[in-house]
PDB file of N, CA and C in Angstrom:
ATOM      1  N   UNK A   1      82.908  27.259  -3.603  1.00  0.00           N
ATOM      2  CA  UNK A   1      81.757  27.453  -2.735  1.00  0.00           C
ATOM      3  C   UNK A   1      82.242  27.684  -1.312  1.00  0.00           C
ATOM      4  N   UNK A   2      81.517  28.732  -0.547  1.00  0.00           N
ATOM      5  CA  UNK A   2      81.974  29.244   0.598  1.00  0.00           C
ATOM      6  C   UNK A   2      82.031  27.909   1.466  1.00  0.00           C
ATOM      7  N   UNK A   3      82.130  27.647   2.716  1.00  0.00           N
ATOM      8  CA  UNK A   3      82.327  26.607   3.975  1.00  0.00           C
ATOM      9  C   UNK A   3      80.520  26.518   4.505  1.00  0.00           C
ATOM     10  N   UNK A   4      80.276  28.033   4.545  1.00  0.00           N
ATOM     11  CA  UNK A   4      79.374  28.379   5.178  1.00  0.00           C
ATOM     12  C   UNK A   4      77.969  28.218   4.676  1.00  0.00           C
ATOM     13  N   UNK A   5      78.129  27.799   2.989  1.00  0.00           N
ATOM     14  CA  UNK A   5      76.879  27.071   1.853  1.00  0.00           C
ATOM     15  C   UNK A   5      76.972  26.298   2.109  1.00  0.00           C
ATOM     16  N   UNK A   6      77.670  24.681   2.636  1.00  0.00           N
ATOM     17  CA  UNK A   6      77.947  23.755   2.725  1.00  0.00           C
ATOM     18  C   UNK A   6      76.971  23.470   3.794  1.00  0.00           C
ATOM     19  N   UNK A   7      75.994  22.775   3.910  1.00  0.00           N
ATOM     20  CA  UNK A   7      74.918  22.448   4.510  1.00  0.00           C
ATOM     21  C   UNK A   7      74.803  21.377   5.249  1.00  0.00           C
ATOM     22  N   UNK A   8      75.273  20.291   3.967  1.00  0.00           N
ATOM     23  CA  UNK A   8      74.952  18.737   3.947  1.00  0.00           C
ATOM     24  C   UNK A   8      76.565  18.140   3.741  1.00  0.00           C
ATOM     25  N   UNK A   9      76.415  16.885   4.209  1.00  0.00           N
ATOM     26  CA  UNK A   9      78.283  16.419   3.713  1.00  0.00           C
ATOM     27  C   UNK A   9      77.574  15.243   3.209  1.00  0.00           C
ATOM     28  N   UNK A  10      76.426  14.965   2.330  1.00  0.00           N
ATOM     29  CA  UNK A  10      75.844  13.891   1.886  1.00  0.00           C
ATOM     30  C   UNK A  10      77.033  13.246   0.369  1.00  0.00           C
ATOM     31  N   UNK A  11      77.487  14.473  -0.074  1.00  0.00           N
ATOM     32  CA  UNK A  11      78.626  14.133  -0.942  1.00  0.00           C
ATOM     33  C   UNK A  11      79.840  12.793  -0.668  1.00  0.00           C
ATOM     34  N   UNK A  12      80.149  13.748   0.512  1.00  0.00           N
ATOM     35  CA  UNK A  12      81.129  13.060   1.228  1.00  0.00           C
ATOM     36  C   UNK A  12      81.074  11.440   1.873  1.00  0.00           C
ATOM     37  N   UNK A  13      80.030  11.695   2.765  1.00  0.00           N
ATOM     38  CA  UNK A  13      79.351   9.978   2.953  1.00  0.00           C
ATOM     39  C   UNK A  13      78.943   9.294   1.958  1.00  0.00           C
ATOM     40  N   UNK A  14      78.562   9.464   0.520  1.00  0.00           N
ATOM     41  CA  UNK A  14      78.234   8.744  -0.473  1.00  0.00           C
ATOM     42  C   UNK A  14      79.752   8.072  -0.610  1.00  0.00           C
ATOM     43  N   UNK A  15      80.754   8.832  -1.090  1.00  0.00           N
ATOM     44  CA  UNK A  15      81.773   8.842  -1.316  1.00  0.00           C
ATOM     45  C   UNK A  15      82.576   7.419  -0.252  1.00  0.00           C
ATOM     46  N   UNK A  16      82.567   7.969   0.581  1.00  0.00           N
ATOM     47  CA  UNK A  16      82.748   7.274   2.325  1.00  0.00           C
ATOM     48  C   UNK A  16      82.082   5.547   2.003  1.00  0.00           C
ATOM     49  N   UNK A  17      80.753   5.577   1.563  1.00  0.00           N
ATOM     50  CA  UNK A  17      80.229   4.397   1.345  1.00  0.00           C
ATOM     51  C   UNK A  17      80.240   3.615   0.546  1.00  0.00           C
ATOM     52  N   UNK A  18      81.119   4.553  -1.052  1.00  0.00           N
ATOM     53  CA  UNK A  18      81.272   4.036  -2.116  1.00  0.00           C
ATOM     54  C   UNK A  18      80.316   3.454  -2.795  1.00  0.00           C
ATOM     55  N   UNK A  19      79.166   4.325  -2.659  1.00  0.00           N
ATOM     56  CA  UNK A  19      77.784   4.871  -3.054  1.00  0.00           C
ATOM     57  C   UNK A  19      77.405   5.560  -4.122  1.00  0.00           C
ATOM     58  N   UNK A  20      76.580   5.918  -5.133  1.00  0.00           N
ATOM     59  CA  UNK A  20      76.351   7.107  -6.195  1.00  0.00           C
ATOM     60  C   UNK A  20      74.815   7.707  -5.947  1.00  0.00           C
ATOM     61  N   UNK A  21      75.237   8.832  -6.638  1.00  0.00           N
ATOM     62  CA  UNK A  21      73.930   9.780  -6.489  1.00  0.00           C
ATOM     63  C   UNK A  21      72.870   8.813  -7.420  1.00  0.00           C
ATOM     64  N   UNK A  22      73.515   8.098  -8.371  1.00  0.00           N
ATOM     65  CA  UNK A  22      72.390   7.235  -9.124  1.00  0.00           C
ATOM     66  C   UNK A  22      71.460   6.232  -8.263  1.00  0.00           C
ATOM     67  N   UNK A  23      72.713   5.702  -7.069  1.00  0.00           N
ATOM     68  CA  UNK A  23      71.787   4.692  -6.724  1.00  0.00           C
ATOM     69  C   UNK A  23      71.290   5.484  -5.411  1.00  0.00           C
ATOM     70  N   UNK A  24      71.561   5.964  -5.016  1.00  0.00           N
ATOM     71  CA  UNK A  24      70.764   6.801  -3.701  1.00  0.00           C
ATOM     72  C   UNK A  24      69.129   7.219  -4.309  1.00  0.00           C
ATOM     73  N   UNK A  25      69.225   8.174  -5.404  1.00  0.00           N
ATOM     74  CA  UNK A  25      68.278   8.528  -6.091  1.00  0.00           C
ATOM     75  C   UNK A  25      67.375   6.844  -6.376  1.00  0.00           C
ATOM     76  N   UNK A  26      67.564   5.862  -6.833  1.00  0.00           N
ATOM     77  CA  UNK A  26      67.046   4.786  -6.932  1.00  0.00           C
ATOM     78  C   UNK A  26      66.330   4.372  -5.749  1.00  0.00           C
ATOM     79  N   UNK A  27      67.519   4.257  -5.039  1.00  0.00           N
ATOM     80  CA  UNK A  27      66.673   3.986  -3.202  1.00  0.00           C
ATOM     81  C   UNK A  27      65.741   4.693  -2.703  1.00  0.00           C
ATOM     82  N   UNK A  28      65.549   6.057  -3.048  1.00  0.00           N
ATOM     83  CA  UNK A  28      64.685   6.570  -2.517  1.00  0.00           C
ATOM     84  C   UNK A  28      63.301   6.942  -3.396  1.00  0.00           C
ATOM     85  N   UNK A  29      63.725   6.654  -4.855  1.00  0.00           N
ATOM     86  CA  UNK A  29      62.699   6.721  -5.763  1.00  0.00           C
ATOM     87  C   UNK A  29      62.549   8.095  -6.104  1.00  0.00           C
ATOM     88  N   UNK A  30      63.626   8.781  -6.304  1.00  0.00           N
ATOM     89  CA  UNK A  30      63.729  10.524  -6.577  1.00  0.00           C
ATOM     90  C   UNK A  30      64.478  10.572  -7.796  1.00  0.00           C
ATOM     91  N   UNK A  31      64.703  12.076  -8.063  1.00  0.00           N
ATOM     92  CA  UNK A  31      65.082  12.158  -9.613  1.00  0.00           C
ATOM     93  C   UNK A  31      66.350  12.442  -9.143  1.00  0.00           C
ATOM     94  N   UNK A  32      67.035  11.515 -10.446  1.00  0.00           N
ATOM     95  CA  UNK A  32      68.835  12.249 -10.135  1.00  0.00           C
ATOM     96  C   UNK A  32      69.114  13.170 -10.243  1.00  0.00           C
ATOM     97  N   UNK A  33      68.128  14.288 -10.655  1.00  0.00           N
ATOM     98  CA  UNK A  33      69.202  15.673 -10.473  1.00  0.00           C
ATOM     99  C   UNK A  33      68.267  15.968  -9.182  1.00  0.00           C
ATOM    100  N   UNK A  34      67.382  15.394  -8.694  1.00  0.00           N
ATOM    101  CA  UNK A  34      67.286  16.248  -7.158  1.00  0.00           C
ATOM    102  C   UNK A  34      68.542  15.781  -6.296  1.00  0.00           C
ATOM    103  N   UNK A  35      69.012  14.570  -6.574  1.00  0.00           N
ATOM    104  CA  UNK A  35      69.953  14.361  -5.811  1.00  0.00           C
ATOM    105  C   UNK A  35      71.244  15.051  -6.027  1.00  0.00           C
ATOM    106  N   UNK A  36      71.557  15.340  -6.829  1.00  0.00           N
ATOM    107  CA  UNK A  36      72.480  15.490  -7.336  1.00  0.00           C
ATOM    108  C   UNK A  36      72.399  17.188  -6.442  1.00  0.00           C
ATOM    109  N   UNK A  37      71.433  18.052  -7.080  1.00  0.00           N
ATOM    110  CA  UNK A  37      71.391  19.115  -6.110  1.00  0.00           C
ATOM    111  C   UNK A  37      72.108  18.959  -4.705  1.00  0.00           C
ATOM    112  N   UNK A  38      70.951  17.918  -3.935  1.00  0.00           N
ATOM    113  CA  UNK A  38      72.041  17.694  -2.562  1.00  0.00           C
ATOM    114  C   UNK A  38      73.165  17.769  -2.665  1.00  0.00           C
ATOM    115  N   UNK A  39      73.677  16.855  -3.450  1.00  0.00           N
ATOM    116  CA  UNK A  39      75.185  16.648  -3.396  1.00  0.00           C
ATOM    117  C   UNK A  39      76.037  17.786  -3.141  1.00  0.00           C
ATOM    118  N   UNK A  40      75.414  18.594  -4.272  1.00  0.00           N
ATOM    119  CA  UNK A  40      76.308  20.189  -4.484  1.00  0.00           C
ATOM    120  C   UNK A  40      75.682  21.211  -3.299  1.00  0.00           C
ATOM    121  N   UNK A  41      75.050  20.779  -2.812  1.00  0.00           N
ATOM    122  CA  UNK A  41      74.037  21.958  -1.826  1.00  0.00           C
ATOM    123  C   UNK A  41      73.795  23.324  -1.934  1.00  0.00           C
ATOM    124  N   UNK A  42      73.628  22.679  -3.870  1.00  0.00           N
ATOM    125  CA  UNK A  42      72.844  23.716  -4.544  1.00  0.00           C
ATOM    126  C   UNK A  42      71.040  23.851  -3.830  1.00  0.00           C
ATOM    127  N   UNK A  43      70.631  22.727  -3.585  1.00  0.00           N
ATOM    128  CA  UNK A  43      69.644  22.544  -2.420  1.00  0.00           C
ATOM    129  C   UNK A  43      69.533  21.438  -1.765  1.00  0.00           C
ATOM    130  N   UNK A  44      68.636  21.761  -0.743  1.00  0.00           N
ATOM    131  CA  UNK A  44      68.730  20.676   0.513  1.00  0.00           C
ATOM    132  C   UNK A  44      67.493  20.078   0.546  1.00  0.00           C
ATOM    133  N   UNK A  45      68.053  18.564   1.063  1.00  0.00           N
ATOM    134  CA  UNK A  45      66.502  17.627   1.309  1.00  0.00           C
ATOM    135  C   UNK A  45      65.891  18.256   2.696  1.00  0.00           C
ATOM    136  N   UNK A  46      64.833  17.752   2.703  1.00  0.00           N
ATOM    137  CA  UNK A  46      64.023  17.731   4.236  1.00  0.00           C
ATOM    138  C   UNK A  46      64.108  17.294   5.215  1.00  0.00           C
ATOM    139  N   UNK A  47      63.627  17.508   6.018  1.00  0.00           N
ATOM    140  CA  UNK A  47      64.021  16.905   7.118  1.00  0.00           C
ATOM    141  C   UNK A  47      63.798  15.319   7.119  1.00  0.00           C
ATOM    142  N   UNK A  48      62.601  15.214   7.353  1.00  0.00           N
ATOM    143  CA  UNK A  48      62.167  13.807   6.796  1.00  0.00           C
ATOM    144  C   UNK A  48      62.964  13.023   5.986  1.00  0.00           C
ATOM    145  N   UNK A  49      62.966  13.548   4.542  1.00  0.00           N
ATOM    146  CA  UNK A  49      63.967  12.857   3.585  1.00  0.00           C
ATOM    147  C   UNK A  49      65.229  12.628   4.159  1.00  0.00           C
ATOM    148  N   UNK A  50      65.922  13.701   4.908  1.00  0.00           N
ATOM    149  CA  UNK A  50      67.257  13.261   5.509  1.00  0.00           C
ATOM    150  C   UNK A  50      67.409  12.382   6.488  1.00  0.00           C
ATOM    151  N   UNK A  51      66.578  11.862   7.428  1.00  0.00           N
ATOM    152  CA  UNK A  51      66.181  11.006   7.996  1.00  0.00           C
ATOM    153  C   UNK A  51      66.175   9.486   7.118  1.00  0.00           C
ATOM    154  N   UNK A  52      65.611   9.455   6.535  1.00  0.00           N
ATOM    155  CA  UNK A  52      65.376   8.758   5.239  1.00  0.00           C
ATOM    156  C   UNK A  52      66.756   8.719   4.325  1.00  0.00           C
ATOM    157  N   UNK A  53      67.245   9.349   4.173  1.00  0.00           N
ATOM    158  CA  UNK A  53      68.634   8.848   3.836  1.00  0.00           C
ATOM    159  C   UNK A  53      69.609   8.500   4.672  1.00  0.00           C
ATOM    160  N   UNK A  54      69.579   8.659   5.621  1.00  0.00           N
ATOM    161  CA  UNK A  54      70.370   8.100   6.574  1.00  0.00           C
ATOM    162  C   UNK A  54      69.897   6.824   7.041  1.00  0.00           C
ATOM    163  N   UNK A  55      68.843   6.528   7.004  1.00  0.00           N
ATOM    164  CA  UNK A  55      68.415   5.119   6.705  1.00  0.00           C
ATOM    165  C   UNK A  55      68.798   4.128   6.109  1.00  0.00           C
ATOM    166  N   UNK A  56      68.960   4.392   5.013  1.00  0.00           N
ATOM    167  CA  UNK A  56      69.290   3.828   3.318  1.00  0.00           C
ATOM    168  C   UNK A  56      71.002   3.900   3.548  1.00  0.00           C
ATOM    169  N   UNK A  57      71.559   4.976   3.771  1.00  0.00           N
ATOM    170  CA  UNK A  57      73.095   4.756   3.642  1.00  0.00           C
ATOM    171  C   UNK A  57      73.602   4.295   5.093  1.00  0.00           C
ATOM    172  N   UNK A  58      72.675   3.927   6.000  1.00  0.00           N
ATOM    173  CA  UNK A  58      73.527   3.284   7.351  1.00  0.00           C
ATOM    174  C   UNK A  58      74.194   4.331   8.094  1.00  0.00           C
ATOM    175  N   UNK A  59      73.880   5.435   7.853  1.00  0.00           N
ATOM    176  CA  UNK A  59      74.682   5.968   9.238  1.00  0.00           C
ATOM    177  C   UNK A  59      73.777   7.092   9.611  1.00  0.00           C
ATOM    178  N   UNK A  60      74.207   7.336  10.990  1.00  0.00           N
ATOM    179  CA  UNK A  60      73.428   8.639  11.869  1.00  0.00           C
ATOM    180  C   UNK A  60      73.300   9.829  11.278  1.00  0.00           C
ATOM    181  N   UNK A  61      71.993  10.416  11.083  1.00  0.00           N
ATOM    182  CA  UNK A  61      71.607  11.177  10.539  1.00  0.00           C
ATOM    183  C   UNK A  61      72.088  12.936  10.837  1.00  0.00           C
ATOM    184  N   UNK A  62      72.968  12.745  11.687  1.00  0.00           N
ATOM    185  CA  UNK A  62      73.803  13.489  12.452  1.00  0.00           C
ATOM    186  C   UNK A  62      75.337  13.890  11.214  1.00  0.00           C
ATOM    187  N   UNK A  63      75.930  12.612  10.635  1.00  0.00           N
ATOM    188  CA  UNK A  63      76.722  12.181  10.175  1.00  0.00           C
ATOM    189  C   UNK A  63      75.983  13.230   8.708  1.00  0.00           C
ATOM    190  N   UNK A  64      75.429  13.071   8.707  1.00  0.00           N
ATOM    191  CA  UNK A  64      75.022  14.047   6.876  1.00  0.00           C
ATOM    192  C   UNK A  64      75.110  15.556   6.955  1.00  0.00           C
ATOM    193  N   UNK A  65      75.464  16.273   7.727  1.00  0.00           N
ATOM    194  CA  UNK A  65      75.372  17.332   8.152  1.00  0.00           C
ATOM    195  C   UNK A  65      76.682  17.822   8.525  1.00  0.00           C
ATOM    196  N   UNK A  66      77.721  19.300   8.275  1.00  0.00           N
ATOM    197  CA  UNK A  66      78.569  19.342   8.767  1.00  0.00           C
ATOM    198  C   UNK A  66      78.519  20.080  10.066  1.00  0.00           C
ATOM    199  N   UNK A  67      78.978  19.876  11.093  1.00  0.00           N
ATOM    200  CA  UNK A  67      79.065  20.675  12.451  1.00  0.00           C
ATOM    201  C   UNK A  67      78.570  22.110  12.499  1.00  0.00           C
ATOM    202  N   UNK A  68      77.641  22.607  13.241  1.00  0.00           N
ATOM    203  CA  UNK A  68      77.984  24.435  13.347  1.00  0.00           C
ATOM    204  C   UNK A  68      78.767  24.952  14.634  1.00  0.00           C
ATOM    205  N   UNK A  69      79.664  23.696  15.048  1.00  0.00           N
ATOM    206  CA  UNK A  69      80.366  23.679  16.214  1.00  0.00           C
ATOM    207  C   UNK A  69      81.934  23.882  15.976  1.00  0.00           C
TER     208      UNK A  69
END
Protein backbone atom coordinates (compact mmCIF):
# COMPACT_ATOMS: atom_id res chain seq x y z
CA UNK A 1 0.00 0.00 0.00
CA UNK A 2 1.21 3.39 -1.20
CA UNK A 3 2.49 6.00 1.97
CA UNK A 4 0.04 8.30 0.54
CA UNK A 5 -3.33 5.66 1.34
CA UNK A 6 -2.11 5.59 4.72
CA UNK A 7 -4.50 7.92 6.42
CA UNK A 8 -4.69 6.73 9.98
CA UNK A 9 -1.61 5.14 12.10
CA UNK A 10 -4.51 3.69 14.36
CA UNK A 11 -2.68 0.26 13.54
CA UNK A 12 0.34 1.39 14.87
CA UNK A 13 -0.91 2.99 18.27
CA UNK A 14 -3.00 -0.13 18.94
CA UNK A 15 0.14 -1.93 18.56
CA UNK A 16 2.11 0.94 20.70
CA UNK A 17 -0.62 0.24 23.45
CA UNK A 18 -0.64 -3.38 23.18
CA UNK A 19 -4.24 -3.10 22.32
CA UNK A 20 -6.49 -5.25 19.63
CA UNK A 21 -8.85 -4.36 17.04
CA UNK A 22 -11.13 -6.84 19.15
CA UNK A 23 -11.05 -4.85 22.09
CA UNK A 24 -11.11 -1.34 20.57
CA UNK A 25 -14.16 -2.56 18.55
CA UNK A 26 -15.64 -3.65 22.13
CA UNK A 27 -14.92 -0.17 23.58
CA UNK A 28 -16.58 1.50 21.22
CA UNK A 29 -19.43 -0.95 20.59
CA UNK A 30 -18.62 -1.35 16.67
CA UNK A 31 -18.19 -4.31 14.49
CA UNK A 32 -14.75 -5.88 14.17
CA UNK A 33 -14.45 -5.70 10.73
CA UNK A 34 -15.30 -1.93 10.80
CA UNK A 35 -12.39 -1.76 12.79
CA UNK A 36 -10.40 -3.73 11.33
CA UNK A 37 -11.03 -1.63 8.01
CA UNK A 38 -9.39 1.27 9.99
CA UNK A 39 -6.64 -0.61 10.76
CA UNK A 40 -5.83 -1.34 7.05
CA UNK A 41 -7.20 2.13 5.85
CA UNK A 42 -9.11 0.23 3.70
CA UNK A 43 -11.57 2.95 5.33
CA UNK A 44 -11.61 5.65 7.71
CA UNK A 45 -13.56 6.51 10.93
CA UNK A 46 -15.07 10.00 11.42
CA UNK A 47 -14.25 12.57 12.73
CA UNK A 48 -16.16 12.26 15.79
CA UNK A 49 -15.39 8.55 16.11
CA UNK A 50 -11.68 9.48 15.92
CA UNK A 51 -12.02 11.73 18.61
CA UNK A 52 -13.62 8.98 20.38
CA UNK A 53 -10.92 6.73 19.93
CA UNK A 54 -8.47 8.67 21.07
CA UNK A 55 -10.35 8.84 24.10
CA UNK A 56 -10.52 5.17 24.76
CA UNK A 57 -6.77 4.54 23.76
CA UNK A 58 -5.30 7.65 25.83
CA UNK A 59 -3.60 9.56 23.47
CA UNK A 60 -3.99 12.86 21.34
CA UNK A 61 -6.08 12.58 18.68
CA UNK A 62 -3.39 14.15 16.65
CA UNK A 63 -1.28 10.93 17.44
CA UNK A 64 -3.84 8.65 15.10
CA UNK A 65 -3.08 10.32 12.07
CA UNK A 66 0.18 10.33 10.08
CA UNK A 67 1.75 13.88 9.38
CA UNK A 68 1.04 15.70 5.87
CA UNK A 69 4.14 17.57 7.02
Amino acid sequence: MERSKNINRLKVVLAEKQRTNKWLAEQLDKDPATVSKWCTNTAQPGLETLVEIAKVIDVDVKDLLWSTK
